[in-house]
C-alpha atoms as a PDB file:
ATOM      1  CA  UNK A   1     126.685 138.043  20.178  1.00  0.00           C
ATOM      2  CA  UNK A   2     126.114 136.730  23.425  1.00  0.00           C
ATOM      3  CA  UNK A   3     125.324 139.022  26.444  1.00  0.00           C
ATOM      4  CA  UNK A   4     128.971 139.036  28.355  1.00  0.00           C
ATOM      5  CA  UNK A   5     126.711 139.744  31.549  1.00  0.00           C
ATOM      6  CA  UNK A   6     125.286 136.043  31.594  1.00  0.00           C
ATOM      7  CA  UNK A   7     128.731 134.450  32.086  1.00  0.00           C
ATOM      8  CA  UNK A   8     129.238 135.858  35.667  1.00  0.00           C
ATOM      9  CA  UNK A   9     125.132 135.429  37.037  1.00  0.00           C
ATOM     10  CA  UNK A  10     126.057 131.339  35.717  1.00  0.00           C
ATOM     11  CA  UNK A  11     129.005 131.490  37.966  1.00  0.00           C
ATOM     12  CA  UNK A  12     127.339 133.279  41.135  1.00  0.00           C
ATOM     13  CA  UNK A  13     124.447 130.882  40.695  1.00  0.00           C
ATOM     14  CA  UNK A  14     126.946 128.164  40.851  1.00  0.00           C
ATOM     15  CA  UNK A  15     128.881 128.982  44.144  1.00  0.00           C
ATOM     16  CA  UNK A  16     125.288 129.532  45.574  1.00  0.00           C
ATOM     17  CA  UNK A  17     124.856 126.089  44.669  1.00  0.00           C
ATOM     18  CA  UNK A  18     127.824 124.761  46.287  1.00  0.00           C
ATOM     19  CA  UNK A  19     127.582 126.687  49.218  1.00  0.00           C
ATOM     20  CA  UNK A  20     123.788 125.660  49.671  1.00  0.00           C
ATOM     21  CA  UNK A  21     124.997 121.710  49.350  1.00  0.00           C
ATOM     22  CA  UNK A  22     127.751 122.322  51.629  1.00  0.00           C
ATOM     23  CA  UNK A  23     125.573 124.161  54.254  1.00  0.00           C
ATOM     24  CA  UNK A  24     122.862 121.396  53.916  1.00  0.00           C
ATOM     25  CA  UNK A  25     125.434 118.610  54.309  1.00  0.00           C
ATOM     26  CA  UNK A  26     126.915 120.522  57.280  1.00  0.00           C
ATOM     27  CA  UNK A  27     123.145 120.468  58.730  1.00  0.00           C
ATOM     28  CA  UNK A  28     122.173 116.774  58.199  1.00  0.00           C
ATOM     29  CA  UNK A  29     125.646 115.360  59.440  1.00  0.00           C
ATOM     30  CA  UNK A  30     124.917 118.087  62.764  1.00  0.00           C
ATOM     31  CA  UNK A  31     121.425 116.487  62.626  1.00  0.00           C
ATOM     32  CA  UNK A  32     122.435 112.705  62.715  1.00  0.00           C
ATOM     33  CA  UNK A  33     124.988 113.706  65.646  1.00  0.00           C
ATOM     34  CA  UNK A  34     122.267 115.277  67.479  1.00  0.00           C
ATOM     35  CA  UNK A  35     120.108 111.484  66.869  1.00  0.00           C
ATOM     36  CA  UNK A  36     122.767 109.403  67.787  1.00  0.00           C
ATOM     37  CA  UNK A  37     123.866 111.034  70.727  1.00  0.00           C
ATOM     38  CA  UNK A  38     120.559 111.227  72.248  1.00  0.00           C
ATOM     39  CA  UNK A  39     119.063 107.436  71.164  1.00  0.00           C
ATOM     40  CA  UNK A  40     123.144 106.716  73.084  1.00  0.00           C
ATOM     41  CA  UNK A  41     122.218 108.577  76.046  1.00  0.00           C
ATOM     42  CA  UNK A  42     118.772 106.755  76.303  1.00  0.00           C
ATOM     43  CA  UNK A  43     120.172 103.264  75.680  1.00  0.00           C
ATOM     44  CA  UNK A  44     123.315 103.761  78.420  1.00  0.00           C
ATOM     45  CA  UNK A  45     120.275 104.929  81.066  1.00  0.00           C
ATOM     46  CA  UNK A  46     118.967 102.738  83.142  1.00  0.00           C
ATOM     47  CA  UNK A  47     115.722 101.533  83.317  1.00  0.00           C
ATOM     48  CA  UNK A  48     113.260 102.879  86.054  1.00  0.00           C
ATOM     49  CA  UNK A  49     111.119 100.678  88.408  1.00  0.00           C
ATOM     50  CA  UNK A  50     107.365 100.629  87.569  1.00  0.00           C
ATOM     51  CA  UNK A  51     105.183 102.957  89.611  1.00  0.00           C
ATOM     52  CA  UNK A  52     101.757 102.083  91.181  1.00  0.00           C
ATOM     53  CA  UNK A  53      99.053 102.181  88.696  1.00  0.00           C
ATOM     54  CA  UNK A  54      95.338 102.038  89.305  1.00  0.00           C
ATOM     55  CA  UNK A  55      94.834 102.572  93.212  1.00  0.00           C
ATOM     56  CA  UNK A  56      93.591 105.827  92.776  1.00  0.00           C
ATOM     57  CA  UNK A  57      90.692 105.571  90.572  1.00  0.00           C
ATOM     58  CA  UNK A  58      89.340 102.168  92.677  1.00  0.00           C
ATOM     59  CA  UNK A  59      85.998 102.577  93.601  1.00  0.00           C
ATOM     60  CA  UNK A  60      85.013 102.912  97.211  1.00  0.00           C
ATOM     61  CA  UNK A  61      88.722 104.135  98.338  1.00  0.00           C
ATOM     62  CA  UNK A  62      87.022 106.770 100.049  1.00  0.00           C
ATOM     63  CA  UNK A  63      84.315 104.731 101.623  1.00  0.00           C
ATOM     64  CA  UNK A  64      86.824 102.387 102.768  1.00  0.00           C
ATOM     65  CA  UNK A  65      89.393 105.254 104.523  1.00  0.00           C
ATOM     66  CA  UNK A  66      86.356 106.382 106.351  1.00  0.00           C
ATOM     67  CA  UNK A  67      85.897 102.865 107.674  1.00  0.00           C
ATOM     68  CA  UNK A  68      89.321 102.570 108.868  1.00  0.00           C
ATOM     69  CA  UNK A  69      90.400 100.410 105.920  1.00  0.00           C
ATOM     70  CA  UNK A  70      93.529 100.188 103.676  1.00  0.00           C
ATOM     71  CA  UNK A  71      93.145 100.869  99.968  1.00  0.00           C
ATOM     72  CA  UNK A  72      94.532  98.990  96.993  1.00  0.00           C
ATOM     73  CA  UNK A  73      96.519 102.449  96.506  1.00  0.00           C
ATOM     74  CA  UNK A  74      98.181 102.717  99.836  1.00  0.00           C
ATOM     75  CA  UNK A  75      98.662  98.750  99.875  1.00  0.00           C
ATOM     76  CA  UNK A  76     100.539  99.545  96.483  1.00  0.00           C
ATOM     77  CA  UNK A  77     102.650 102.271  98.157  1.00  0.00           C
ATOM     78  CA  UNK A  78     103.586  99.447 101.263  1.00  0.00           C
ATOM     79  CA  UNK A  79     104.708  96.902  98.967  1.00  0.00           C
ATOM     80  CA  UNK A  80     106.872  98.754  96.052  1.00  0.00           C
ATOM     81  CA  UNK A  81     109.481  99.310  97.975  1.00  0.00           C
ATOM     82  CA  UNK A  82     113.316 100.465  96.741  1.00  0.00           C
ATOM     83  CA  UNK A  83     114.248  97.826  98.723  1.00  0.00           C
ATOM     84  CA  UNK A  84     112.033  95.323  97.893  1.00  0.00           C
ATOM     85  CA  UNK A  85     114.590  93.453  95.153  1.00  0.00           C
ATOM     86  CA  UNK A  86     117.138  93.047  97.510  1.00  0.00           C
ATOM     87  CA  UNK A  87     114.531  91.703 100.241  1.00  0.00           C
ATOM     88  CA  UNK A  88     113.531  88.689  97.485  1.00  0.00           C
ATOM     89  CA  UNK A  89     117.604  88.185  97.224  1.00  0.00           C
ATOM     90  CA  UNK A  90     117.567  89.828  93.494  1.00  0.00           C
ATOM     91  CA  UNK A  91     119.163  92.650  93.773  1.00  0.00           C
ATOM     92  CA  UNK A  92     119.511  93.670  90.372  1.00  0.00           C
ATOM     93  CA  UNK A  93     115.776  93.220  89.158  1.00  0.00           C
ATOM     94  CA  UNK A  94     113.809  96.236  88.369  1.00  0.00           C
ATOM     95  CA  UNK A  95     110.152  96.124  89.167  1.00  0.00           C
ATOM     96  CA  UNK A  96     108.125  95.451  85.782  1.00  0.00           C
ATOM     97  CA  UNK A  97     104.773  96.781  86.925  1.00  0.00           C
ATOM     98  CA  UNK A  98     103.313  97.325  90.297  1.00  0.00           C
ATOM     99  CA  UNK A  99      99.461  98.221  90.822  1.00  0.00           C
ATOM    100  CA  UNK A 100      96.797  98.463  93.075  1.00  0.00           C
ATOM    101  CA  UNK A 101      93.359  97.419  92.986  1.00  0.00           C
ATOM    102  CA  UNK A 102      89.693  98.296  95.600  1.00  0.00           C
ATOM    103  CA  UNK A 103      88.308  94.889  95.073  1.00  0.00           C
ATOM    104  CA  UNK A 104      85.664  93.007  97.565  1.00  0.00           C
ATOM    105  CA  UNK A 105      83.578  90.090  97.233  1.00  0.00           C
ATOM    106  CA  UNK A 106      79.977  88.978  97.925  1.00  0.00           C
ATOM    107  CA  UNK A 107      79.161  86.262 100.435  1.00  0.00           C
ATOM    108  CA  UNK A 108      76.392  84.082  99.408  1.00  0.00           C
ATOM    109  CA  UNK A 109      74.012  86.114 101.830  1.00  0.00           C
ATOM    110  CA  UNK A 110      74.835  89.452  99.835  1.00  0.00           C
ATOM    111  CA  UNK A 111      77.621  91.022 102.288  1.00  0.00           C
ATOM    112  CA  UNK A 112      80.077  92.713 100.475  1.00  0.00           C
ATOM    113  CA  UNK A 113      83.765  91.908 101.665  1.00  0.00           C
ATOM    114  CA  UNK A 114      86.234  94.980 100.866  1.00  0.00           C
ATOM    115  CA  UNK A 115      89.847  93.035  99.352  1.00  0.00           C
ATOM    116  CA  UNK A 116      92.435  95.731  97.911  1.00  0.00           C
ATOM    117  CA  UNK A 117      95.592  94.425  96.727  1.00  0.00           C
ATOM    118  CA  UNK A 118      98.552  95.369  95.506  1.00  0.00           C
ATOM    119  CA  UNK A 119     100.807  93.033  93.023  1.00  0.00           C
ATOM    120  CA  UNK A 120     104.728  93.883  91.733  1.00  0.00           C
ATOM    121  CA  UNK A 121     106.054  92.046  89.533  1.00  0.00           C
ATOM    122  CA  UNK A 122     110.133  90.952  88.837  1.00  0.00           C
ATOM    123  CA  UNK A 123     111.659  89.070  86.499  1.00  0.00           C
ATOM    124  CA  UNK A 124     112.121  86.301  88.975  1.00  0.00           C
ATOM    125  CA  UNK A 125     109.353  86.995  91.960  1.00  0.00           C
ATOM    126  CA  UNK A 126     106.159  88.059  91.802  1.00  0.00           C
ATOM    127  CA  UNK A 127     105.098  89.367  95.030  1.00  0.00           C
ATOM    128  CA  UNK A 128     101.218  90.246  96.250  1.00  0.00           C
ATOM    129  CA  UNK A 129      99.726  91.707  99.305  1.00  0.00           C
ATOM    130  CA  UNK A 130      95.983  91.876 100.356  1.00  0.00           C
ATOM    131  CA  UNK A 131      93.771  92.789 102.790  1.00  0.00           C
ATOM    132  CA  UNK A 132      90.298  90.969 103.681  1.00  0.00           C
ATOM    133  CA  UNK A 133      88.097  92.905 106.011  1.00  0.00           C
ATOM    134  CA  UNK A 134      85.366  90.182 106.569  1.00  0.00           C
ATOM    135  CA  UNK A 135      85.489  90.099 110.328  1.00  0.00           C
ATOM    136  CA  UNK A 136      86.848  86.490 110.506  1.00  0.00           C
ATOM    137  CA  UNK A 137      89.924  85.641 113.188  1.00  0.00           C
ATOM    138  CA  UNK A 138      93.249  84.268 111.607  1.00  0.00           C
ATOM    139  CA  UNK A 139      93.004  80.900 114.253  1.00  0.00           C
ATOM    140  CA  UNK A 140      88.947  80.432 113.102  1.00  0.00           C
ATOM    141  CA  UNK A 141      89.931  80.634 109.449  1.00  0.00           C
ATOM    142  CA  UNK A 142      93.453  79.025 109.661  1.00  0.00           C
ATOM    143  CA  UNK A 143      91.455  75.489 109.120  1.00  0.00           C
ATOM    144  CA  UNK A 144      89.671  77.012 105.794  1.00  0.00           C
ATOM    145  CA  UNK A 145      92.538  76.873 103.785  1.00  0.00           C
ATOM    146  CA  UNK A 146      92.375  73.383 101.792  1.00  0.00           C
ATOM    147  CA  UNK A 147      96.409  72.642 101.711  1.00  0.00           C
ATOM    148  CA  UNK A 148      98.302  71.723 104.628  1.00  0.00           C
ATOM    149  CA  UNK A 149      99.062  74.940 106.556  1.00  0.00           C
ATOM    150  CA  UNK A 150     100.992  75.967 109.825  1.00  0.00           C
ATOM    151  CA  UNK A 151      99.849  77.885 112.584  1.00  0.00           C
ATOM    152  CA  UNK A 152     102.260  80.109 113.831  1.00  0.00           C
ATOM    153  CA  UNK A 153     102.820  83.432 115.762  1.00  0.00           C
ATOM    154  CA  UNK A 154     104.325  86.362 113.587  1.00  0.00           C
ATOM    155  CA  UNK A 155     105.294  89.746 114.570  1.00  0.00           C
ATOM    156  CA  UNK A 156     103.673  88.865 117.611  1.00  0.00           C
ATOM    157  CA  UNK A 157     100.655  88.214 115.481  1.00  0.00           C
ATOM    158  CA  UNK A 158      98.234  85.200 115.015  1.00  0.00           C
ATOM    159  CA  UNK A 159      99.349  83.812 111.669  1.00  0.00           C
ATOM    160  CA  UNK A 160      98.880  80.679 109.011  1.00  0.00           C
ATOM    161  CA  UNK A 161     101.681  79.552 106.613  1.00  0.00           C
ATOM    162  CA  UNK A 162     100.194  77.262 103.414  1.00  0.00           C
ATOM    163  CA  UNK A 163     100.768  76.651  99.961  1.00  0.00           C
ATOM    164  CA  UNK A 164      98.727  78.163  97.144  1.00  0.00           C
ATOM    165  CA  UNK A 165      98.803  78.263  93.531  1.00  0.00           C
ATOM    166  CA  UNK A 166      98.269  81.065  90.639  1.00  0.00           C
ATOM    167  CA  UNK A 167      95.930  80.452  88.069  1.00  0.00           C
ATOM    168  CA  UNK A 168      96.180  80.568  84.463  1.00  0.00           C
ATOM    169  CA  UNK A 169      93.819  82.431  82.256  1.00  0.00           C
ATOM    170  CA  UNK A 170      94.018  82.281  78.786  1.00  0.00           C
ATOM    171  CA  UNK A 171      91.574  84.066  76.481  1.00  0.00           C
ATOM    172  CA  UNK A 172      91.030  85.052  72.727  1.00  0.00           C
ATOM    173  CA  UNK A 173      90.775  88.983  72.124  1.00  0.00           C
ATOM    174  CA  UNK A 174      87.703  88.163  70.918  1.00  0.00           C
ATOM    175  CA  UNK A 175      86.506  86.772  74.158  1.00  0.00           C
ATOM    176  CA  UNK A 176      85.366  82.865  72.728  1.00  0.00           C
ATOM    177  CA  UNK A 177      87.356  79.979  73.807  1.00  0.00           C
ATOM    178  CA  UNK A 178      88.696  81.425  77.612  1.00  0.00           C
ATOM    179  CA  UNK A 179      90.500  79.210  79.984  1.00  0.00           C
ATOM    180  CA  UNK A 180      91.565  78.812  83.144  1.00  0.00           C
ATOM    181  CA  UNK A 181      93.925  75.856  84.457  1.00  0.00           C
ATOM    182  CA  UNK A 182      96.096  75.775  87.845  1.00  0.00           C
ATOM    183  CA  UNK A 183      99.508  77.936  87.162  1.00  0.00           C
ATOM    184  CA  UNK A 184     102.600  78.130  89.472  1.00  0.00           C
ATOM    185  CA  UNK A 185     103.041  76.895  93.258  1.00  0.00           C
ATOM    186  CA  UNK A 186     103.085  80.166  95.502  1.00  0.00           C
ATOM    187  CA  UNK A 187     103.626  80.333  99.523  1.00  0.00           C
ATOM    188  CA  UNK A 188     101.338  82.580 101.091  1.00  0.00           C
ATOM    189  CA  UNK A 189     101.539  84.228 104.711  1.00  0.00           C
ATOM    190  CA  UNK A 190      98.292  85.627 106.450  1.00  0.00           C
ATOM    191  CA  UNK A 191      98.250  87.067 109.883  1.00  0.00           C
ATOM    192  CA  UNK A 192      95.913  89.055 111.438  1.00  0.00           C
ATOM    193  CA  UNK A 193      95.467  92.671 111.458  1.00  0.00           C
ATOM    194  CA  UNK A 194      95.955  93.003 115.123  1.00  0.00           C
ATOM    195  CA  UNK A 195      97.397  91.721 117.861  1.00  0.00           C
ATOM    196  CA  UNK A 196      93.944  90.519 119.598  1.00  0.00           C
ATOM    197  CA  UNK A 197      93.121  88.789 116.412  1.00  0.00           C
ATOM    198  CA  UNK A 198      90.075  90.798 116.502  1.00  0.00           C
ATOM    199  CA  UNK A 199      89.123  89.912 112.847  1.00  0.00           C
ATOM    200  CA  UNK A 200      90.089  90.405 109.503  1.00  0.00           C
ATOM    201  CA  UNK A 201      94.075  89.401 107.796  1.00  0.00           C
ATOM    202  CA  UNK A 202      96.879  90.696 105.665  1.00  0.00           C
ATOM    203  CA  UNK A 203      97.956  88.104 103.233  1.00  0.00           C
ATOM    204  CA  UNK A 204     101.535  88.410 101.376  1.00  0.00           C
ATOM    205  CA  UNK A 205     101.834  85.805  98.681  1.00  0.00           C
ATOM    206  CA  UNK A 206     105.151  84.795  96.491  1.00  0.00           C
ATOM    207  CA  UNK A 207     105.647  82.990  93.556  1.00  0.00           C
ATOM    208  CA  UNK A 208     108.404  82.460  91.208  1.00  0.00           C
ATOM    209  CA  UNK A 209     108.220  82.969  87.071  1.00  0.00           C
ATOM    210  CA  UNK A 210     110.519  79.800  86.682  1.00  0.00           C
ATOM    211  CA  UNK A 211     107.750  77.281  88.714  1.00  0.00           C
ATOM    212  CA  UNK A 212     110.016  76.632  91.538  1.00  0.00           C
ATOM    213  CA  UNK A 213     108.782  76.730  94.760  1.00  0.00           C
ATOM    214  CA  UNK A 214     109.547  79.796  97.011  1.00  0.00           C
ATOM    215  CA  UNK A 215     111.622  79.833  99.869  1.00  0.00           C
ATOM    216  CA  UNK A 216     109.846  80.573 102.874  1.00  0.00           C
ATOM    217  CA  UNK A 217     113.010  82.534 104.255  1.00  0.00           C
ATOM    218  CA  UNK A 218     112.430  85.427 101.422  1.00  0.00           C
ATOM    219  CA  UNK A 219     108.648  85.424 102.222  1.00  0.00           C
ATOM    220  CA  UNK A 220     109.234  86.303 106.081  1.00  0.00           C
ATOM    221  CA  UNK A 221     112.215  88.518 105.058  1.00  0.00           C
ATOM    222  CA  UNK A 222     109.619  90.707 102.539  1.00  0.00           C
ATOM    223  CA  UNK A 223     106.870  90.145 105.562  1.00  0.00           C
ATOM    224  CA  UNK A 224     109.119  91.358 108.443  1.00  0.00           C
ATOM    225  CA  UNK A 225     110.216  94.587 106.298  1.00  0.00           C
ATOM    226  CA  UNK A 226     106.169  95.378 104.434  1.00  0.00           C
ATOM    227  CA  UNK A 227     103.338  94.823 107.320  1.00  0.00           C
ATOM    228  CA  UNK A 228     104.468  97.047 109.535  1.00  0.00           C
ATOM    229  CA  UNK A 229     104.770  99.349 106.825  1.00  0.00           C
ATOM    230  CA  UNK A 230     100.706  99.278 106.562  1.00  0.00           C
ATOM    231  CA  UNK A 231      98.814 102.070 107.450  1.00  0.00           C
ATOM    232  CA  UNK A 232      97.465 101.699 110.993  1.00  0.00           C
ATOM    233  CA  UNK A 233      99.498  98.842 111.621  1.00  0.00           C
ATOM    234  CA  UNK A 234     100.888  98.568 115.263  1.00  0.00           C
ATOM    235  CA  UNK A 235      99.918  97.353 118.748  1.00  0.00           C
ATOM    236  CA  UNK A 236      96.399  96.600 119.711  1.00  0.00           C
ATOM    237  CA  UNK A 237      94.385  99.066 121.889  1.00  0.00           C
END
């Protein structure tokens, strides 16, 4: 004869059961709730702007503060701007990266030229602003420049206006088979770094992703607004 105890332990076991799948379905459907509403609130916010990346790990920032010059870093913070998308006329581009950079060149007789930059980059305009500390007058170098250029004064500055182009690198990750070939026209502005034209130039270049050429109204609109926004910028002594 069978144990009459067994009969009810089946049945507890059983609404265990039952409550256990109900509790776990309860959980997962809480769960998925929980997944969609957060990958919905992440999707309906809005992208942020890129922040400056790399000006302050360039080597010889430090040097180059000391000597009265500009770094790649603060050039960065001059031209990544809230503003600056509404300057090039698009206001509803986001900046896709913006960066700084400490770099100089070598002249043939082994001076070292200090050049930080800064570059931000739209989905339309890609906008860069350097800095060349070599000592050289805007109205010496103005004839340098190998396409046609204009002299001009600019925020009461010495100043050249010419065309420029990018240029296109293409490489293998391996390294073999790199490249280089002329990329997009760009306009650039350079004018001096003070009012004496004592030596030495701020250059703002633009250039559009589509290949058109850029209008030189938007280039003095982002000038105007960014070089007087660089550190130490303002009337000679």
């Amino acid at each position: 004869m069978a144990d009459s105890d067994d009969v009810p332990e089946k049945g507890m076991n059983a609404w265990g059961q039952a409550i256990s799948a109900v509790a776990l379905a309860a959980a997962l459907a809480i769960g998925i709730w929980v997944i969609a509403k957060t990958d919905a609130a992440g999707s309906s916010a809005e992208p942020k702007p890129a922040t400056c990346s790399g000006g302050e790990a360039e080597k010889g920032a430090k040097a180059g503060e000391a000597a009265g010059q500009v770094t790649g870093a603060q050039l960065c913070g001059v031209l990544n701007r809230r503003d600056l998308a509404d300057l090039l006329g698009t206001p509803t581009e986001i900046a896709k990266s913006a960066s700084g950079s400490g770099s100089s060149v070598k002249t043939a007789g082994g001076r070292e030229i200090s050049t930080p930059s800064a570059r931000v980059e739209f989905e339309t305009y890609t906008v860069t602003l350097e800095g060349t500390y070599d000592g050289h007058p805007v109205a010496d170098t103005a004839g340098l420049f190998g396409d046609p250029q204009e002299r001009r004064t600019f925020l009461g500055r010495r100043a050249v206006l010419y065309s420029d182009r990018t240029i296109n690198i293409r490489f293998r990750l391996d390294g073999s088979d790199s490249s280089s070939a002329p990329g997009v026209p760009a306009r650039v502005l350079s004018v001096a770094q003070d009012e004496k034209d004592r030596g030495g130039s701020f250059e703002l270049t633009l250039w559009r992703s589509d290949g058109a050429v850029p209008d030189d109204t938007v280039l003095f609109q982002v000038a105007e607004t960014v070089l007087p926004s660089i550190p130490g910028w303002g009337p000679a002594e």
